[in-house]
Protein backbone atom coordinates (compact mmCIF):
# COMPACT_ATOMS: atom_id res chain seq x y z
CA UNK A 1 -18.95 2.23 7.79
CA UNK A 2 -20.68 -0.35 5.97
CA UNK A 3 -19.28 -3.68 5.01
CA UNK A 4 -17.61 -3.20 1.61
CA UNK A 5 -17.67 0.56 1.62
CA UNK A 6 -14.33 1.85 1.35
CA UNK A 7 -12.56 4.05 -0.18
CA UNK A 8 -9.01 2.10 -0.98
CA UNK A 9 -7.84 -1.85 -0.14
CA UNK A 10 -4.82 -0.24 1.79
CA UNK A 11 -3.39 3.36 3.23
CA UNK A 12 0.10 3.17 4.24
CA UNK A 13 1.03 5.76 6.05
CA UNK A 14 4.71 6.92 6.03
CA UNK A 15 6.67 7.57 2.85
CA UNK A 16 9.60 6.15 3.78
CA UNK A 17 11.60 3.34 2.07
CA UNK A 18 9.69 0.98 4.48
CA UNK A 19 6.21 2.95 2.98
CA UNK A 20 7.38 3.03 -0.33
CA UNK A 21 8.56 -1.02 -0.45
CA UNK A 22 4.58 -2.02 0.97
CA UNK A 23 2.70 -0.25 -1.38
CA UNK A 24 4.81 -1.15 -3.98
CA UNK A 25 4.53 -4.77 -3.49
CA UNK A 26 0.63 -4.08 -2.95
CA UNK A 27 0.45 -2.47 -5.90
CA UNK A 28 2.07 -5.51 -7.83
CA UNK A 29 -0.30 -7.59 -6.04
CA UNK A 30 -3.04 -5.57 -7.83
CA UNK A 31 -4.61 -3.80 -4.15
CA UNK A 32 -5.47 -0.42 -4.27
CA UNK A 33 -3.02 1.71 -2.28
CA UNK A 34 -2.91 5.08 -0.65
CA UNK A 35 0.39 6.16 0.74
CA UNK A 36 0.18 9.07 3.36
CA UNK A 37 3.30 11.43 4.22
CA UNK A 38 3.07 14.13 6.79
CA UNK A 39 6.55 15.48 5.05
CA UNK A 40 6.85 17.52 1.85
CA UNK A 41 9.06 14.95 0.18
CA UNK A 42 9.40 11.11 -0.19
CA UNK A 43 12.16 9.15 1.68
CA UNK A 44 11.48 9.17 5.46
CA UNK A 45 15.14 9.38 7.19
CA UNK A 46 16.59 8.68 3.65
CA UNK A 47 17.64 12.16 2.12
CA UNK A 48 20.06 12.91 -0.98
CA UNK A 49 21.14 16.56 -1.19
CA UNK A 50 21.75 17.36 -5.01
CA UNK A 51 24.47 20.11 -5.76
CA UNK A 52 24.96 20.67 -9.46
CA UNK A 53 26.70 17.27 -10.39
CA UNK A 54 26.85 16.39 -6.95
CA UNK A 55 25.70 14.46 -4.49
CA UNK A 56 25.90 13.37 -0.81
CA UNK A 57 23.28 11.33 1.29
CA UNK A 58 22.77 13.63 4.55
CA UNK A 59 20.67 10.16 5.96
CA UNK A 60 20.74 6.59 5.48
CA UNK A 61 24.05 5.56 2.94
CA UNK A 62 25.16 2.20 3.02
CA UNK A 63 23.70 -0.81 2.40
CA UNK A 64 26.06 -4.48 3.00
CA UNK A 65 26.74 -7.00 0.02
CA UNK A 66 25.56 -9.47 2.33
CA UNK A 67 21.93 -7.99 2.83
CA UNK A 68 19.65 -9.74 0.34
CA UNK A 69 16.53 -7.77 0.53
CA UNK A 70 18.19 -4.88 -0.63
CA UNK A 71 20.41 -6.41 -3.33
CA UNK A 72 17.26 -7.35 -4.72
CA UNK A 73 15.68 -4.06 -4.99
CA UNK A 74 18.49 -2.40 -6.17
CA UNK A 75 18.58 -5.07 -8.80
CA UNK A 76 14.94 -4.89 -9.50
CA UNK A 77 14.89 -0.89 -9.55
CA UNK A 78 18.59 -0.97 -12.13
CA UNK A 79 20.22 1.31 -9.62
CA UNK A 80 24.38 1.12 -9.87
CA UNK A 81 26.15 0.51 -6.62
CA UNK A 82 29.72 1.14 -5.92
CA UNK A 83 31.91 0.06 -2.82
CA UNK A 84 32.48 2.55 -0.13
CA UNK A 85 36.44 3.73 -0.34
CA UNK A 86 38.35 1.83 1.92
CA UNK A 87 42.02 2.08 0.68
CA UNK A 88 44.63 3.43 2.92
CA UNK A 89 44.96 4.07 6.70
CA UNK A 90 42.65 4.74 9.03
CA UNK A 91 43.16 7.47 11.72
CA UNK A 92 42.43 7.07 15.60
CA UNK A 93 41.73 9.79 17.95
CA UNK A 94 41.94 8.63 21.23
CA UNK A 95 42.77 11.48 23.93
CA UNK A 96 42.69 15.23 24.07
CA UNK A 97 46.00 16.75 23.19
CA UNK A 98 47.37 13.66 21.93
CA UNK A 99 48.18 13.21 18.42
CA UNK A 100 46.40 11.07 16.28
CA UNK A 101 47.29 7.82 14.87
CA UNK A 102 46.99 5.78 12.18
CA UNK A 103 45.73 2.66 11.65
CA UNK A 104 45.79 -0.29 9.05
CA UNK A 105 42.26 -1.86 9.52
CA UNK A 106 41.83 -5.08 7.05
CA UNK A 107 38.95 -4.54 4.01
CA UNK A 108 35.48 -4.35 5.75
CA UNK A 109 33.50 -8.39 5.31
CA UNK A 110 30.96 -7.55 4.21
CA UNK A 111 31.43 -5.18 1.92
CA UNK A 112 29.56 -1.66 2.58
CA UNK A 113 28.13 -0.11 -0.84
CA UNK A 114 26.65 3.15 -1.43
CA UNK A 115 24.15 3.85 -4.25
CA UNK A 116 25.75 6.56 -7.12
CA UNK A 117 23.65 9.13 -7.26
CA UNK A 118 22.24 9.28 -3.59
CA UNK A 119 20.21 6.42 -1.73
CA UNK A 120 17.21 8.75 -2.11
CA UNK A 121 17.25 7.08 -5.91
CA UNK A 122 15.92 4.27 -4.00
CA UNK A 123 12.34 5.95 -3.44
CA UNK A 124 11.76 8.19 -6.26
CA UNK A 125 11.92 4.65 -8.61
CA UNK A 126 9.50 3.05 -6.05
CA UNK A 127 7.43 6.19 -5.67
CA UNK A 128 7.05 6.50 -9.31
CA UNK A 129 5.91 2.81 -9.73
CA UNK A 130 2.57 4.08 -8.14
CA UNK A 131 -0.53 4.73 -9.90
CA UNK A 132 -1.08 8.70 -10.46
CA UNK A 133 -2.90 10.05 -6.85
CA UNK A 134 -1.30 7.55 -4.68
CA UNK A 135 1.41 9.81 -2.72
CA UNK A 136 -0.15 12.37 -1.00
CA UNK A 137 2.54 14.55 0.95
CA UNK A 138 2.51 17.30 3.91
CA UNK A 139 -0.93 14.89 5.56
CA UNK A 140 -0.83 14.07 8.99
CA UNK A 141 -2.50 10.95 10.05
CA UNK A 142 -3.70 11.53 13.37
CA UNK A 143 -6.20 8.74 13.98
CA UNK A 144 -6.92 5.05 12.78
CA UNK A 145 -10.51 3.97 14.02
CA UNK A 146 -11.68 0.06 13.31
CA UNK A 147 -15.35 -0.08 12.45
CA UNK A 148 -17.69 -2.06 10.61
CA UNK A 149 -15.54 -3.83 7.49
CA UNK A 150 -12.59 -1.71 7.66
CA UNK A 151 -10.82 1.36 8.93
CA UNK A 152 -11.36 4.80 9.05
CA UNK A 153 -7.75 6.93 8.54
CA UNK A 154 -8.05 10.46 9.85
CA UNK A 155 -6.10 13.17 8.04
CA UNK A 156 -4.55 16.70 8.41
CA UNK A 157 -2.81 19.31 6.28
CA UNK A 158 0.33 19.76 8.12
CA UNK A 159 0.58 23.21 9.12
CA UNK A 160 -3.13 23.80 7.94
CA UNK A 161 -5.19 21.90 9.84
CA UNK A 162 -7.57 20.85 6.92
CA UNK A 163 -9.08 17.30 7.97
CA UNK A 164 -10.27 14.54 5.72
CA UNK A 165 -10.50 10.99 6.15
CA UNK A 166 -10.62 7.70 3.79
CA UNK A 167 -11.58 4.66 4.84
CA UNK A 168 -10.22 1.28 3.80
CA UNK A 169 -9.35 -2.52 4.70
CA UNK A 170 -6.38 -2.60 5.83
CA UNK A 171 -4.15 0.29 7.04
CA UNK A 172 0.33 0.01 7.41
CA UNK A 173 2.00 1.78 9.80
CA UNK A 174 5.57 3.03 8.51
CA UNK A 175 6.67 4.94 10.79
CA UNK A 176 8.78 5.28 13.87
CA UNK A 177 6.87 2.95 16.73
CA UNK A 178 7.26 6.12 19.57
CA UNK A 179 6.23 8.64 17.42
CA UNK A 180 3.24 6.44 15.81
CA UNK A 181 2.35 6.18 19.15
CA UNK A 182 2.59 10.04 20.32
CA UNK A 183 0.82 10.73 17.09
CA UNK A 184 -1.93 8.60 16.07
CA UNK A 185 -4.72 7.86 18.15
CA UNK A 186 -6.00 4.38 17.61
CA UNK A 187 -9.64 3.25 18.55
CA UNK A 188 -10.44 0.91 20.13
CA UNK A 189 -7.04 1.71 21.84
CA UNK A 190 -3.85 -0.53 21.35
CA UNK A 191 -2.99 -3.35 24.26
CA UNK A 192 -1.29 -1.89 27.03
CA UNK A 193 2.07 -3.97 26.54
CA UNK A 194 1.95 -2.77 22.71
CA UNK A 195 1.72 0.80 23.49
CA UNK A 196 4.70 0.26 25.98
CA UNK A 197 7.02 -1.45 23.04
CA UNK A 198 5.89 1.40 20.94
CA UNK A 199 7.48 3.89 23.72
CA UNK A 200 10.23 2.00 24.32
CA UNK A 201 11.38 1.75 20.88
CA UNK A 202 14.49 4.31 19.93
CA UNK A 203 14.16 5.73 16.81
CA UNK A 204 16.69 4.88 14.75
CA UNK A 205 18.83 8.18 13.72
CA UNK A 206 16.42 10.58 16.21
CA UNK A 207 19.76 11.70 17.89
CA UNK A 208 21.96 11.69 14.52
CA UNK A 209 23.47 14.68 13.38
CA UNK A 210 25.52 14.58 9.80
CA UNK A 211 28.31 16.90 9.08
CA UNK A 212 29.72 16.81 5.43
CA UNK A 213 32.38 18.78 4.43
CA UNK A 214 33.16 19.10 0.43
CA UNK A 215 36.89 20.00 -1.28
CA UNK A 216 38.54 20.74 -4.17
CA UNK A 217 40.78 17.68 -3.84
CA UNK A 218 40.55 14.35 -2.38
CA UNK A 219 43.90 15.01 -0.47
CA UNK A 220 43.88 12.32 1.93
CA UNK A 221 43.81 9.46 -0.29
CA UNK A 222 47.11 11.07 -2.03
CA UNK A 223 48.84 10.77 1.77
CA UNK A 224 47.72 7.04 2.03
CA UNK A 225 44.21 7.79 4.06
CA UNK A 226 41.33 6.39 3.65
CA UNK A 227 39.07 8.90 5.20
CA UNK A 228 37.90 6.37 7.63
CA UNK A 229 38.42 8.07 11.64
CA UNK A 230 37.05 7.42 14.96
CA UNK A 231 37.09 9.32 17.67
CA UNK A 232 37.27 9.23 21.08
CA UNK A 233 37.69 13.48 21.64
CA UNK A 234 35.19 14.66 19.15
CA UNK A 235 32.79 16.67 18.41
CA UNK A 236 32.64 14.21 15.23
CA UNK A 237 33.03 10.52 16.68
CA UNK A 238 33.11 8.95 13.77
CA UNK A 239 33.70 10.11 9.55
CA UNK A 240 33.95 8.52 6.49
CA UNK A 241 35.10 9.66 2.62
CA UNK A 242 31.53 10.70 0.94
CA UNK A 243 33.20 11.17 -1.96
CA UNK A 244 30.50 10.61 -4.99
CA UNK A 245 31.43 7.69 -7.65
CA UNK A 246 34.74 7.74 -8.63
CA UNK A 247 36.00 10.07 -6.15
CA UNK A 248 34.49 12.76 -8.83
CA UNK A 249 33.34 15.25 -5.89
CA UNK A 250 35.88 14.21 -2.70
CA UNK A 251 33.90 14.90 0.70
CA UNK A 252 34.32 13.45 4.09
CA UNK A 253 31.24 12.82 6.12
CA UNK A 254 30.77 12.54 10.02
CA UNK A 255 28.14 11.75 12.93
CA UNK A 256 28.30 14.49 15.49
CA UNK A 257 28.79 13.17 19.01
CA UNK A 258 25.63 12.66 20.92
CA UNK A 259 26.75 14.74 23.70
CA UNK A 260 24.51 17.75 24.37
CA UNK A 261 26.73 20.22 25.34
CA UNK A 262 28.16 19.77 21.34
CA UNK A 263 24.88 19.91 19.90
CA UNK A 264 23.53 23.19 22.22
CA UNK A 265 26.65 25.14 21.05
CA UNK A 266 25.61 27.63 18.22
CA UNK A 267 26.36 26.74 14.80
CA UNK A 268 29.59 29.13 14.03
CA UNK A 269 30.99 27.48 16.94
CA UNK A 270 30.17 23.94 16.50
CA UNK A 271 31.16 24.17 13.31
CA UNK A 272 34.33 25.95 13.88
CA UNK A 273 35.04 22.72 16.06
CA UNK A 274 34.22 19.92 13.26
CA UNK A 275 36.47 22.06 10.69
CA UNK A 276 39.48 22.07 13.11
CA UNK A 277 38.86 18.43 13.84
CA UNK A 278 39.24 17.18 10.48
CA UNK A 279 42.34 19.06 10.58
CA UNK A 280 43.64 17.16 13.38
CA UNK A 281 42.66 14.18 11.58
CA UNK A 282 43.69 14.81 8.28
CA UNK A 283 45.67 17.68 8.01
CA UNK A 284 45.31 21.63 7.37
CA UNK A 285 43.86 21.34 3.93
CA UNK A 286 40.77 19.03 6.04
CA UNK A 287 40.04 22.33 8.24
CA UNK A 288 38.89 24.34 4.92
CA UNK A 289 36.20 22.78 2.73
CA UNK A 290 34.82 24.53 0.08
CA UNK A 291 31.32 23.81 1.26
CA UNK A 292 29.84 22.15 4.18
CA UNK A 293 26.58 20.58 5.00
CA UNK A 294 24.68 19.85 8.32
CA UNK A 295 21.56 17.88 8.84
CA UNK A 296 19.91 17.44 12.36
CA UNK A 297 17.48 14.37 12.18
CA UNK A 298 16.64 15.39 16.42
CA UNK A 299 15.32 18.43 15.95
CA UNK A 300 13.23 16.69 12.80
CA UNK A 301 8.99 16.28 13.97
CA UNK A 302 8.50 13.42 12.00
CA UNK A 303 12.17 12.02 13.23
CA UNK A 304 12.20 12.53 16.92
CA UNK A 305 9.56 13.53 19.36
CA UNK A 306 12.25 14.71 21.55
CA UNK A 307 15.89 13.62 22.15
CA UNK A 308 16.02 10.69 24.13
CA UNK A 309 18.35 8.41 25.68
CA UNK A 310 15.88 5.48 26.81
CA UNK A 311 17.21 3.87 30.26
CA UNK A 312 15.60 0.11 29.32
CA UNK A 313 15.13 0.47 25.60
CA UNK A 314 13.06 -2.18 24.05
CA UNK A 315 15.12 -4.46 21.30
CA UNK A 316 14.31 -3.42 17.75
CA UNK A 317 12.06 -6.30 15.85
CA UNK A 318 9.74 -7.03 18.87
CA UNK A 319 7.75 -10.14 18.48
CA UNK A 320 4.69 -7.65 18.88
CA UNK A 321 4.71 -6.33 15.79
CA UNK A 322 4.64 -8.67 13.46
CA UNK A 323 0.73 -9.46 15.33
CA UNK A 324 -1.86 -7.28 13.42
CA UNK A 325 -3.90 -5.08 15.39
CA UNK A 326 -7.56 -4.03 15.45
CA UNK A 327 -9.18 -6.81 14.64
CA UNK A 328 -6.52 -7.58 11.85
CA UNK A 329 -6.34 -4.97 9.63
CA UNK A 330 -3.81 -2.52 11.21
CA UNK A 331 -0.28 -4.16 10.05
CA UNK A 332 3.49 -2.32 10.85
CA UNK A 333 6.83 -1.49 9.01
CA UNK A 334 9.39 0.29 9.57
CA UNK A 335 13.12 -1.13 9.88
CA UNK A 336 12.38 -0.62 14.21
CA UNK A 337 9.98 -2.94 13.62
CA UNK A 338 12.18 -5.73 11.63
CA UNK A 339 13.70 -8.95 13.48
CA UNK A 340 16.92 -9.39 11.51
CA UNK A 341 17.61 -6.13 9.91
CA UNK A 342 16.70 -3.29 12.11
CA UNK A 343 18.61 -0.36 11.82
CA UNK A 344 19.41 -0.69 8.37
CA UNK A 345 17.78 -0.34 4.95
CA UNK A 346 17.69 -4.03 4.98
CA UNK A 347 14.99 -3.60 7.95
CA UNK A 348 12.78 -1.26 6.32
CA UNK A 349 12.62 -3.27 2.74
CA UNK A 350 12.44 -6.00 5.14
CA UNK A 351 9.62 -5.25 6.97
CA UNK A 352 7.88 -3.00 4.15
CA UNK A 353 7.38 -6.99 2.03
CA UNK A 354 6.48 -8.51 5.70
CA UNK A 355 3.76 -6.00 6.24
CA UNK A 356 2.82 -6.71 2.36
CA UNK A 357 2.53 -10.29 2.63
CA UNK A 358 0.38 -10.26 5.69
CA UNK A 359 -2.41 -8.07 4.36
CA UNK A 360 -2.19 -10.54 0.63
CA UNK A 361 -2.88 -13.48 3.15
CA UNK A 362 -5.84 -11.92 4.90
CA UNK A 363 -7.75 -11.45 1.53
């Protein structure tokens, strides 16, 4: 590669909200941007599934009042937030063949809010903010090689094998650290002690599984509940109300337990388990939705490599990658990668204007 021969200032690779956030502060900045995703669609571990006039978030929901990076956005992008429904009791399950109880829990500080119309809203403004050509979907990258005045980003069709490459400046990372690392091969290789963070770092939601059952009526707020469990028998472990704004569609919504034997039972049975669950929880009418939805971010590629409990994980924001790589131009994102917001949505806008402003200040 000569100096000054590229193709694009920036690819970003990952189409996530941490993706999306980079190249749309890039963009603003007036670099040329690329955004790669080896999915079909935009928003990473974010997903909205769309029924009709409903909707329900089968990933990332909530966002806290006291998280300013993504007040901002949501400000900046006009999306309406409302509060997540809190009013009544809570219910405890804490042993086997014991009845559960309830439980007055005071108003949640901060405030969790949820984003009407799905948190996938989030990404399709941010996405469409992009210059026409700048989201290319179902692309692998599989290699990022340094060379003379910038990078060379090697591509594949997913499923098809097709290769291409562009090359460019600077590249983002914006994806999970362990599976960037299983994935992408970097030359001149990454330092030892990076590559071992990389490893080390869970994936936030590679073991989640969401359950979300739908009704005809929002019957536990008329008995005084708030839709708000936890669980100490299972299979769910925890649920909330995912009732769309204004309670218009009432649902209840659930993380599976991360047991395997739950997750390796077949899906009539499993489910069989959640419905008569959220009976025990909430009563008989809980045990018969009108329509239930499952989504399995650990048996998801571009989620999880492979279900893993790590022994020593390594903390999420690790001092290492905030350091550019490859002589500089290789940058991260990805809320893993954030130091005060990891695990959150906060972490990925977080780190997705981090990322940003590093690659403004090299030039």
């Amino acid at each position: 590669m000569a100096a000054g021969e590229v193709d694009i200032d920036v690819v970003v690779v990952g189409a996530g909200l941490a993706g999306l956030t980079t190249a749309d502060a890039l963009h603003a900045a007036g670099r040329s941007v690329a955004v790669v995703e080896a999915r079909p669609s935009i928003g990473g571990r974010i997903k909205t599934l769309v029924d009709g006039d409903a909707w329900f978030d089968l990933g990332a929901t909530w966002h806290w009042s006291n998280q300013p990076e993504m007040r901002s956005l949501a400000a900046d992008l006009g999306l309406a937030t409302f509060p997540q429904y809190r009013d009544g009791l809570a219910v405890a399950e804490d042993a086997a063949g014991t009845p559960p109880r309830t439980v007055d829990l005071p108003p949640p500080a901060p405030a969790e809010l949820r984003f009407a119309g799905g948190t996938q809203a989030l990404c399709h403004r941010l996405a469409a903010r992009l210059p026409e050509g700048a989201l290319t979907l179902g692309t692998d990258v599989t290699g990022v090689t340094a060379g003379a005045g910038g990078l060379t980003v090697s591509l594949a069709g997913a499923g098809t094998g097709r290769e291409a490459e562009l090359t460019c400046r600077f590249a983002v990372v914006a994806v999970p650290p362990r599976l960037a690392s299983a994935g992408i091969t970097f030359t001149p290789a990454l330092p030892t002690e990076l590559v071992r963070v990389m490893e080390g770092t869970p994936t936030w939601m590679a073991t989640a599984v969401k359950c979300i059952a739908v009704y005809e009526s929002a019957f536990w707020r008329e008995a005084g509940l708030s839709g708000l469990a936890f669980s100490q028998v299972g299979p769910l472990f925890e649920v909330h109300d995912a009732s769309t704004a204004g309670g218009s569609t009432p649902a209840l919504w659930g993380f599976l337990s991360p047991a395997h034997e739950v997750r390796d039972l077949d899906v009539e049975t499993r489910t069989g388990m959640v419905f008569a669950q959220l009976g025990r929880l909430f009563g008989p009418p809980a045990a018969d939705p009108d329509r239930y939805y499952e989504r399995d971010w650990s048996v998801d590629p571009y989620t999880n490599d492979e279900v893993v409990w790590l022994d020593d994980p390594v903390p999420y924001g690790h001092p290492l990658f905030a350091q550019p790589q490859l002589g500089g131009r290789l940058l991260w994102a990805g809320t893993e990668t954030d130091s005060a917001g990891a695990g959150h949505m906060e972490g990925a806008v977080r780190s997705g204007r981090r990322a940003a402003a590093q690659v403004i200040a090299a030039g």
